[in-house]
C-alpha atoms as a PDB file:
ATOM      1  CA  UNK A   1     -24.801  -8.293   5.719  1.00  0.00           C
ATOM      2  CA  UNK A   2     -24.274  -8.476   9.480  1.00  0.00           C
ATOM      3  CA  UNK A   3     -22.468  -6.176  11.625  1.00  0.00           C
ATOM      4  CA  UNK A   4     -19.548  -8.865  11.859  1.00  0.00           C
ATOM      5  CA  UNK A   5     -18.798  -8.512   8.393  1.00  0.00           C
ATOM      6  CA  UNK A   6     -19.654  -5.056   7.518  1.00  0.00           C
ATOM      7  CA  UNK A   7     -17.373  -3.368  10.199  1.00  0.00           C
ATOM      8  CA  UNK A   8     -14.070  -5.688   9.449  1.00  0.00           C
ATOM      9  CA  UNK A   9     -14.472  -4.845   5.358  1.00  0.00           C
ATOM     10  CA  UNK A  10     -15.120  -1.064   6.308  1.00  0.00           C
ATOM     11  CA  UNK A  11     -11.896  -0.559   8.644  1.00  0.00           C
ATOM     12  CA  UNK A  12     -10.185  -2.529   5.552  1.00  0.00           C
ATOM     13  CA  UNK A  13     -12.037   0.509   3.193  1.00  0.00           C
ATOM     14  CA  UNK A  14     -11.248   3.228   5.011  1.00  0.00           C
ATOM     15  CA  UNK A  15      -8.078   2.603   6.015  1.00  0.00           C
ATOM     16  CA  UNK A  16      -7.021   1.600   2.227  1.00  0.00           C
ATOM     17  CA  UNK A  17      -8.480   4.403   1.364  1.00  0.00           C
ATOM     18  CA  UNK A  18      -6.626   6.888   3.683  1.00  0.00           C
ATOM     19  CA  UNK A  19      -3.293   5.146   3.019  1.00  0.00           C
ATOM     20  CA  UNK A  20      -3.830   5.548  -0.514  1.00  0.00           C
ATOM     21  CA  UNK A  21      -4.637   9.608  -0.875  1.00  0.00           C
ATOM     22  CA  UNK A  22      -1.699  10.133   1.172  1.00  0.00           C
ATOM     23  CA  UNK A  23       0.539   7.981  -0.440  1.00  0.00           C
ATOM     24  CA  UNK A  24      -0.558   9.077  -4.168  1.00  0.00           C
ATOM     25  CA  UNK A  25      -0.643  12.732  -2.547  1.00  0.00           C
ATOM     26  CA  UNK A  26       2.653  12.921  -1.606  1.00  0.00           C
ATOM     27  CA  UNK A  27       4.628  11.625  -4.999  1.00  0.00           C
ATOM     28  CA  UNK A  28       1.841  14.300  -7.118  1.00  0.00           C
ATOM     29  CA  UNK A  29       2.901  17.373  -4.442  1.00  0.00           C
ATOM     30  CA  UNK A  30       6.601  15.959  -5.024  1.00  0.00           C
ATOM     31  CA  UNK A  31       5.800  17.024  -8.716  1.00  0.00           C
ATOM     32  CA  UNK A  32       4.219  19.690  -8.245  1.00  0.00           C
ATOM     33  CA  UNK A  33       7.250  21.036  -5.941  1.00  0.00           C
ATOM     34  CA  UNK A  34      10.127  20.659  -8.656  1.00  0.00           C
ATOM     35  CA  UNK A  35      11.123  17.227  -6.944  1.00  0.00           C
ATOM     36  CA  UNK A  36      12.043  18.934  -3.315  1.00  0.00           C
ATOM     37  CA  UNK A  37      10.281  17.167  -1.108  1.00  0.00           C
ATOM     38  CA  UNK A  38      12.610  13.807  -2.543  1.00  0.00           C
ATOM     39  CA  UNK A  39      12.545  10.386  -1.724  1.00  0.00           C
ATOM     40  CA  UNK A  40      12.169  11.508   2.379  1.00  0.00           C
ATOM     41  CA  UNK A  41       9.244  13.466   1.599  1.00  0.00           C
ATOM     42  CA  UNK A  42       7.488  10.512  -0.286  1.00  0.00           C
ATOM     43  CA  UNK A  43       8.749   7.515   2.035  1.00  0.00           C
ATOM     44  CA  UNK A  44       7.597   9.033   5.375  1.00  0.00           C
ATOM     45  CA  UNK A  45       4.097  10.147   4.480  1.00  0.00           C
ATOM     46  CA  UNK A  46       3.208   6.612   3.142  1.00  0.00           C
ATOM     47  CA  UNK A  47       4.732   5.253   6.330  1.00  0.00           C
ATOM     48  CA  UNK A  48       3.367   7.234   8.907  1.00  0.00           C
ATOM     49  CA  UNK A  49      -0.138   6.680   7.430  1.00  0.00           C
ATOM     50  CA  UNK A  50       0.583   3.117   7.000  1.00  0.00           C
ATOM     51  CA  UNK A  51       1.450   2.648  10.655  1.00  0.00           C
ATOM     52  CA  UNK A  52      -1.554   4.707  11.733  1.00  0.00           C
ATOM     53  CA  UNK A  53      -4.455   3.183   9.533  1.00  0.00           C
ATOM     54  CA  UNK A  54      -2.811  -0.300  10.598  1.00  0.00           C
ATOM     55  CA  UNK A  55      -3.159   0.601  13.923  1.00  0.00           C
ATOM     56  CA  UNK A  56      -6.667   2.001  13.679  1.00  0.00           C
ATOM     57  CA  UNK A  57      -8.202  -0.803  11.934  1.00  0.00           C
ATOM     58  CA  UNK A  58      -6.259  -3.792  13.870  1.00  0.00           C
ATOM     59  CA  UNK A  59      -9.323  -4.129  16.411  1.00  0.00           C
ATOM     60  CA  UNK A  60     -12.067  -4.985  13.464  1.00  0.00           C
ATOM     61  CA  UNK A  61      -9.828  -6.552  10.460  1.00  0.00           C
ATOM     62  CA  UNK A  62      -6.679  -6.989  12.116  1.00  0.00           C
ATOM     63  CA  UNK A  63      -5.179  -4.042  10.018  1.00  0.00           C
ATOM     64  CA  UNK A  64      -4.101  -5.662   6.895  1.00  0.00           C
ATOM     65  CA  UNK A  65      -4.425  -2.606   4.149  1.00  0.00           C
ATOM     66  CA  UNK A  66      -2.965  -4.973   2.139  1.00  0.00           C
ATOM     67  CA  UNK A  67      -4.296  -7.732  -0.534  1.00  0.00           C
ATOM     68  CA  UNK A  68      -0.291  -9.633  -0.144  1.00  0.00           C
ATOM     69  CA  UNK A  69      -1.266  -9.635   3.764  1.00  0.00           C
ATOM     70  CA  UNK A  70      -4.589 -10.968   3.231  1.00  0.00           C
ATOM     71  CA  UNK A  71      -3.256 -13.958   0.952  1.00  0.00           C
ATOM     72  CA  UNK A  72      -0.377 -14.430   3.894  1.00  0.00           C
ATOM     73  CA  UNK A  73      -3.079 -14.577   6.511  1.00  0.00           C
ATOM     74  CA  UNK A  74      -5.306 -16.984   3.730  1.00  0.00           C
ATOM     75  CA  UNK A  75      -2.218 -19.125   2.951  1.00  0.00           C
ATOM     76  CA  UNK A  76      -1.377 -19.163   7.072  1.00  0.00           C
ATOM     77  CA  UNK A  77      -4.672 -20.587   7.992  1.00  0.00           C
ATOM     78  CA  UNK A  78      -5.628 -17.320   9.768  1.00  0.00           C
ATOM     79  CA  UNK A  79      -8.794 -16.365   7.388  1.00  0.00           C
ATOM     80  CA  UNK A  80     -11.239 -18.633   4.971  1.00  0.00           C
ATOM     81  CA  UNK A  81     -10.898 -18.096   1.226  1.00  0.00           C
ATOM     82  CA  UNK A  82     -14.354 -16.003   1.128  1.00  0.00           C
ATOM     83  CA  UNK A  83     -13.219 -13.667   3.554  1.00  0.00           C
ATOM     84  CA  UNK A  84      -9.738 -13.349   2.203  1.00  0.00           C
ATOM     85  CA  UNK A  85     -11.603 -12.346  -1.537  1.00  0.00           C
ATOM     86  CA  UNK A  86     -14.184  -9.769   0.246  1.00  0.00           C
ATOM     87  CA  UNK A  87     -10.954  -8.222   2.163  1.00  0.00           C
ATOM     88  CA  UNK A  88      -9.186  -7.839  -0.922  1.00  0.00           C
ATOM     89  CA  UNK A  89     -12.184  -6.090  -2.780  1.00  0.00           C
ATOM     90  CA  UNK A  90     -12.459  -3.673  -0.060  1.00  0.00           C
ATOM     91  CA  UNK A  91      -8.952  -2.646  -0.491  1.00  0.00           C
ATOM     92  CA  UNK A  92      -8.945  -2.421  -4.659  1.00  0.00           C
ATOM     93  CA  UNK A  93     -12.097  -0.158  -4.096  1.00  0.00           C
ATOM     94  CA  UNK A  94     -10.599   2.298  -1.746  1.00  0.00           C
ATOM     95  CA  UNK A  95      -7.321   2.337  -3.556  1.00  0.00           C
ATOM     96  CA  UNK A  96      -9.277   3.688  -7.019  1.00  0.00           C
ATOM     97  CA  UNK A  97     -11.547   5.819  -4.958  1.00  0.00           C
ATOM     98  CA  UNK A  98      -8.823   7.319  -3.337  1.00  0.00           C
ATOM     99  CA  UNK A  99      -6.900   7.910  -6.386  1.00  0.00           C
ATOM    100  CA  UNK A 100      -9.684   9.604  -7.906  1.00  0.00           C
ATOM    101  CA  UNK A 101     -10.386  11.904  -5.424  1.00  0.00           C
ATOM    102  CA  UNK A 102      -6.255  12.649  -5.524  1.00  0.00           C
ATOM    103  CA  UNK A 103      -7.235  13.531  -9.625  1.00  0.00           C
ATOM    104  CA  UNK A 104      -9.960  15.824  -8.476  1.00  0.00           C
ATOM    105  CA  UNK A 105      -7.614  17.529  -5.719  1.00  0.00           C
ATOM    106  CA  UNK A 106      -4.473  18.196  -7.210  1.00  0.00           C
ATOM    107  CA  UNK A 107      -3.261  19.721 -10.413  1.00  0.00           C
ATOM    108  CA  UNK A 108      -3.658  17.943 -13.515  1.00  0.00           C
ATOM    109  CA  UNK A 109      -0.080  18.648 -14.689  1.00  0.00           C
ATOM    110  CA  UNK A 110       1.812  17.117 -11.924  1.00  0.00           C
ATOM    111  CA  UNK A 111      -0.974  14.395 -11.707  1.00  0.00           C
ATOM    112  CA  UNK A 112      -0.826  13.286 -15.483  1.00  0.00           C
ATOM    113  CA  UNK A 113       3.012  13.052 -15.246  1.00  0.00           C
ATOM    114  CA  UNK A 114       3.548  11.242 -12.390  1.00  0.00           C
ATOM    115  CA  UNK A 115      -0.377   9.063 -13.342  1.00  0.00           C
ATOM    116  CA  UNK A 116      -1.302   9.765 -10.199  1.00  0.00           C
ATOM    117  CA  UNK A 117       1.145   7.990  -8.280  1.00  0.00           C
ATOM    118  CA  UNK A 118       1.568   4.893 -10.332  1.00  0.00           C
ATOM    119  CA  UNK A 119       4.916   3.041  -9.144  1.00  0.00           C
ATOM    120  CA  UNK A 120       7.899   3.122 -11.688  1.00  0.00           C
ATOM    121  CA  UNK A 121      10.538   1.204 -12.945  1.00  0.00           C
ATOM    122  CA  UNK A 122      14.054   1.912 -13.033  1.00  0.00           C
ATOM    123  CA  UNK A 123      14.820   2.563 -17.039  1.00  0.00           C
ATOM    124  CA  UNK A 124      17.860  -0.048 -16.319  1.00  0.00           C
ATOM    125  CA  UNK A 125      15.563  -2.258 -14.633  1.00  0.00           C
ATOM    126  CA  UNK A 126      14.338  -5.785 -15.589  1.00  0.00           C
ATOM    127  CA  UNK A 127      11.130  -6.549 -14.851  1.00  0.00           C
ATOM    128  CA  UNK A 128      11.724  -9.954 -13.726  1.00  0.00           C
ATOM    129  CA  UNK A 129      14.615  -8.298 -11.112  1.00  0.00           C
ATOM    130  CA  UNK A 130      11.740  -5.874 -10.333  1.00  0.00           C
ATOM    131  CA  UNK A 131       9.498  -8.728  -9.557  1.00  0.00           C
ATOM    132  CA  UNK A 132      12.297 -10.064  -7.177  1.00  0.00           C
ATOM    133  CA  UNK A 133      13.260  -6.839  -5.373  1.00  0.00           C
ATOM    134  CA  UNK A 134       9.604  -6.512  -4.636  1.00  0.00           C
ATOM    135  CA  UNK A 135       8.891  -9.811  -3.756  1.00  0.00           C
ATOM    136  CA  UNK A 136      11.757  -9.425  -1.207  1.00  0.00           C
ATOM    137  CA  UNK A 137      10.724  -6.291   0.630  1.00  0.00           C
ATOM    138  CA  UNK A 138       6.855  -7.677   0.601  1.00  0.00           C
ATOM    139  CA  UNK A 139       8.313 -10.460   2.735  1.00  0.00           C
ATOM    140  CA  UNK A 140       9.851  -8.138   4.903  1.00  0.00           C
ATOM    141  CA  UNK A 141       7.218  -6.129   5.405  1.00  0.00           C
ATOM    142  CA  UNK A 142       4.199  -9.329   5.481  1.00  0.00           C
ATOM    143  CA  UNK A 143       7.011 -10.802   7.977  1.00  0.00           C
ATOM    144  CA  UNK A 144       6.653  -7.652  10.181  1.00  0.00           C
ATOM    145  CA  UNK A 145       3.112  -7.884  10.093  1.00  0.00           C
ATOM    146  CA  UNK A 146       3.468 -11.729  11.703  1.00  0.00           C
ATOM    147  CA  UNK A 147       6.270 -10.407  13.790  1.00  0.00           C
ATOM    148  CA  UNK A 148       4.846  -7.819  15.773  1.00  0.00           C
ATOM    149  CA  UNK A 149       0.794  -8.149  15.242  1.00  0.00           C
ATOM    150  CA  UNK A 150      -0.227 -11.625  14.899  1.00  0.00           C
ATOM    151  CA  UNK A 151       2.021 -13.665  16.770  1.00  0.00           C
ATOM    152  CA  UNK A 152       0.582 -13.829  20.322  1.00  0.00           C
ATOM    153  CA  UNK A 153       4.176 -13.785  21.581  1.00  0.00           C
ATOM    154  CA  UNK A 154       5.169 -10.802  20.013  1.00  0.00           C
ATOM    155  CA  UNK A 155       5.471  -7.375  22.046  1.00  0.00           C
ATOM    156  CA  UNK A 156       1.887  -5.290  21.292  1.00  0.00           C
ATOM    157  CA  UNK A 157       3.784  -2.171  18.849  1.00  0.00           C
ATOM    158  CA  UNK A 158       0.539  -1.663  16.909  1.00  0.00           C
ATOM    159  CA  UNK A 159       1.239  -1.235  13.504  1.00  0.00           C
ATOM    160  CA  UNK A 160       4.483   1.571  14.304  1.00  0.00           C
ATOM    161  CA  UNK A 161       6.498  -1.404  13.618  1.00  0.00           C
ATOM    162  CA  UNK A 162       5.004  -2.040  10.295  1.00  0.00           C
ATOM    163  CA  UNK A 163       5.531   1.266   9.331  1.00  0.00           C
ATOM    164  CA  UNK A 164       9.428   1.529   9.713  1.00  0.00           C
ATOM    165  CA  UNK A 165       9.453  -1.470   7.945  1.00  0.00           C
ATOM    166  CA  UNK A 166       7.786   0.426   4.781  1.00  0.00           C
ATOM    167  CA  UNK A 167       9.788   3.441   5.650  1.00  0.00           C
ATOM    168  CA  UNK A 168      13.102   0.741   4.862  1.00  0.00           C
ATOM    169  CA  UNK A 169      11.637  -0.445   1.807  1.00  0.00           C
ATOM    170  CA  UNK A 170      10.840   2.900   0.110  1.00  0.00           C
ATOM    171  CA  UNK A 171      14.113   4.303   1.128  1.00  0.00           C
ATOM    172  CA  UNK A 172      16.140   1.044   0.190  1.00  0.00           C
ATOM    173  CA  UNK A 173      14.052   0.575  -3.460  1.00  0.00           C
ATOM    174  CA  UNK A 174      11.870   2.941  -4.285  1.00  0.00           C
ATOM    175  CA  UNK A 175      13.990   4.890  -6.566  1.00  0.00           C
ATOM    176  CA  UNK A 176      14.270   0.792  -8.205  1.00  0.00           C
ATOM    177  CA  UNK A 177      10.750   0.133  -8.467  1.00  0.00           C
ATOM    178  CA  UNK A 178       8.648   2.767  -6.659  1.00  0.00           C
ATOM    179  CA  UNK A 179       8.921  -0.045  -3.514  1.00  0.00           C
ATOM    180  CA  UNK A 180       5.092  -0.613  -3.579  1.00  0.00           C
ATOM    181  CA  UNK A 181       5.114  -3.319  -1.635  1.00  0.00           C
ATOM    182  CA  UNK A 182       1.538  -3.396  -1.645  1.00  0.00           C
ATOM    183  CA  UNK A 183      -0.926  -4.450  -5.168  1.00  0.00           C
ATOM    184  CA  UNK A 184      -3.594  -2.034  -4.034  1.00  0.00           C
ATOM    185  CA  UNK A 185      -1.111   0.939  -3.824  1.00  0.00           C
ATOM    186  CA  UNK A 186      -0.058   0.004  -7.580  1.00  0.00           C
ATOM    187  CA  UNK A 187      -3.469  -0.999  -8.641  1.00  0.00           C
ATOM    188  CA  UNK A 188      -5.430   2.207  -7.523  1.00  0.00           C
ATOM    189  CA  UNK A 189      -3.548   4.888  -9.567  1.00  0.00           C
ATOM    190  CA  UNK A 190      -2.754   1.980 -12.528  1.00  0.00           C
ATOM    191  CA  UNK A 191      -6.327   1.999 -13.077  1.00  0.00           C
ATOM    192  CA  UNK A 192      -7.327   5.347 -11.970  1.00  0.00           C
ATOM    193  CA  UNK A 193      -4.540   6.787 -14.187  1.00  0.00           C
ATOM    194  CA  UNK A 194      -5.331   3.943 -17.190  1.00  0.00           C
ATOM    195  CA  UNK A 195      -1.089   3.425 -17.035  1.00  0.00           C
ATOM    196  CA  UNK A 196      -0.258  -0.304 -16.346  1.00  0.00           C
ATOM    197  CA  UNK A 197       3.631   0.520 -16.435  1.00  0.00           C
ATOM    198  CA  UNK A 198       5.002  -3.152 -15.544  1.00  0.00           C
ATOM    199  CA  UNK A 199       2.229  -3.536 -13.640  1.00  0.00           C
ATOM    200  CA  UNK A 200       2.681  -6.847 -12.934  1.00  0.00           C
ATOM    201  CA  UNK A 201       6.034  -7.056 -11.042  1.00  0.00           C
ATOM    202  CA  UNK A 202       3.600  -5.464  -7.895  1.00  0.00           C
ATOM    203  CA  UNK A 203       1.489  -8.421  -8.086  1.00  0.00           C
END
């Protein structure tokens, strides 16, 4: 494969990848801690990261980190079908590589009860309300993404803007549906972990 290719699916890898181990990271050390870190301690580590690794890979892939970004940029006309599909591959890769190496880091305890960072449902929780509460904060957050990165009008914020967007959506749902926002983040651990908990309200 050529150099054009190669270096827009590896910023895509690597900065799944990184977004991934933190995320997962944080909600196993959350365990691990007795639950002090809280819902602060698990939104702002996937944030920050998010906002970073968006920002670092926005020069080669245009940042997406994110397969319901990639099928907003397919269905916008920004990206061809093929590249959408090799985008999204790179992403489910580094989200089950980086859950794996989270298994191999941490504690097995705290791991195997929280699978590794799979998102969960409210008990009182429908999935077909789950499916709408994350279908609204997605937009949000895919809106933010044409907002502030690919409109050409739009004031250059890298991807900081993106981030407070996820740092809103964990805080406003996460304790709802684990606020995912994101099928890689719920597909990494749900596969890594073998625990397809309502799996598909993140799709």
């Amino acid at each position: 494969m050529s150099r054009t290719v190669v270096r827009p699916l590896a910023a895509e890898f690597l900065g799944t990848f990184l977004f991934i181990f933190v995320g997962c990271s944080s909600v196993v050390l959350n365990a691990a801690l007795n639950n002090s870190l809280g819902l602060g301690g698990i939104a702002f580590p996937h944030a920050l990261t998010f906002a970073i690794v968006v920002t670092m890979a926005m020069p080669f892939s245009g940042g997406h980190i994110n397969p319901a970004v990639t099928f907003a940029m397919w269905v916008g006309g920004r990206m061809d079908a093929r590249k959408a599909a090799m985008y999204v591959g790179a992403q489910l890769a580094a989200a089950v590589i980086a859950v794996l190496v989270v298994r191999w880091v941490y504690p097995s305890g705290p791991g195997t009860a929280t699978s590794y960072g799979v998102p969960r449902l409210s008990g009182d929780l429908s999935l077909v309300r789950a499916i709408v509460i994350e279908a609204v904060l997605t937009l949000f957050l895919v809106s933010a993404v044409f907002g502030t990165a690919v409109s050409p009008l739009a004031s250059k914020v890298g991807g900081f803007g993106i981030g407070l967007v996820l740092t809103f959506d964990i805080l406003a749902a996460g304790p709802l549906t684990g606020a995912a926002v994101n099928p890689a983040r719920a597909f990494g651990p749900a596969l890594a972990a073998n625990d397809w908990h309502a799996h598909a309200a993140y799709w």
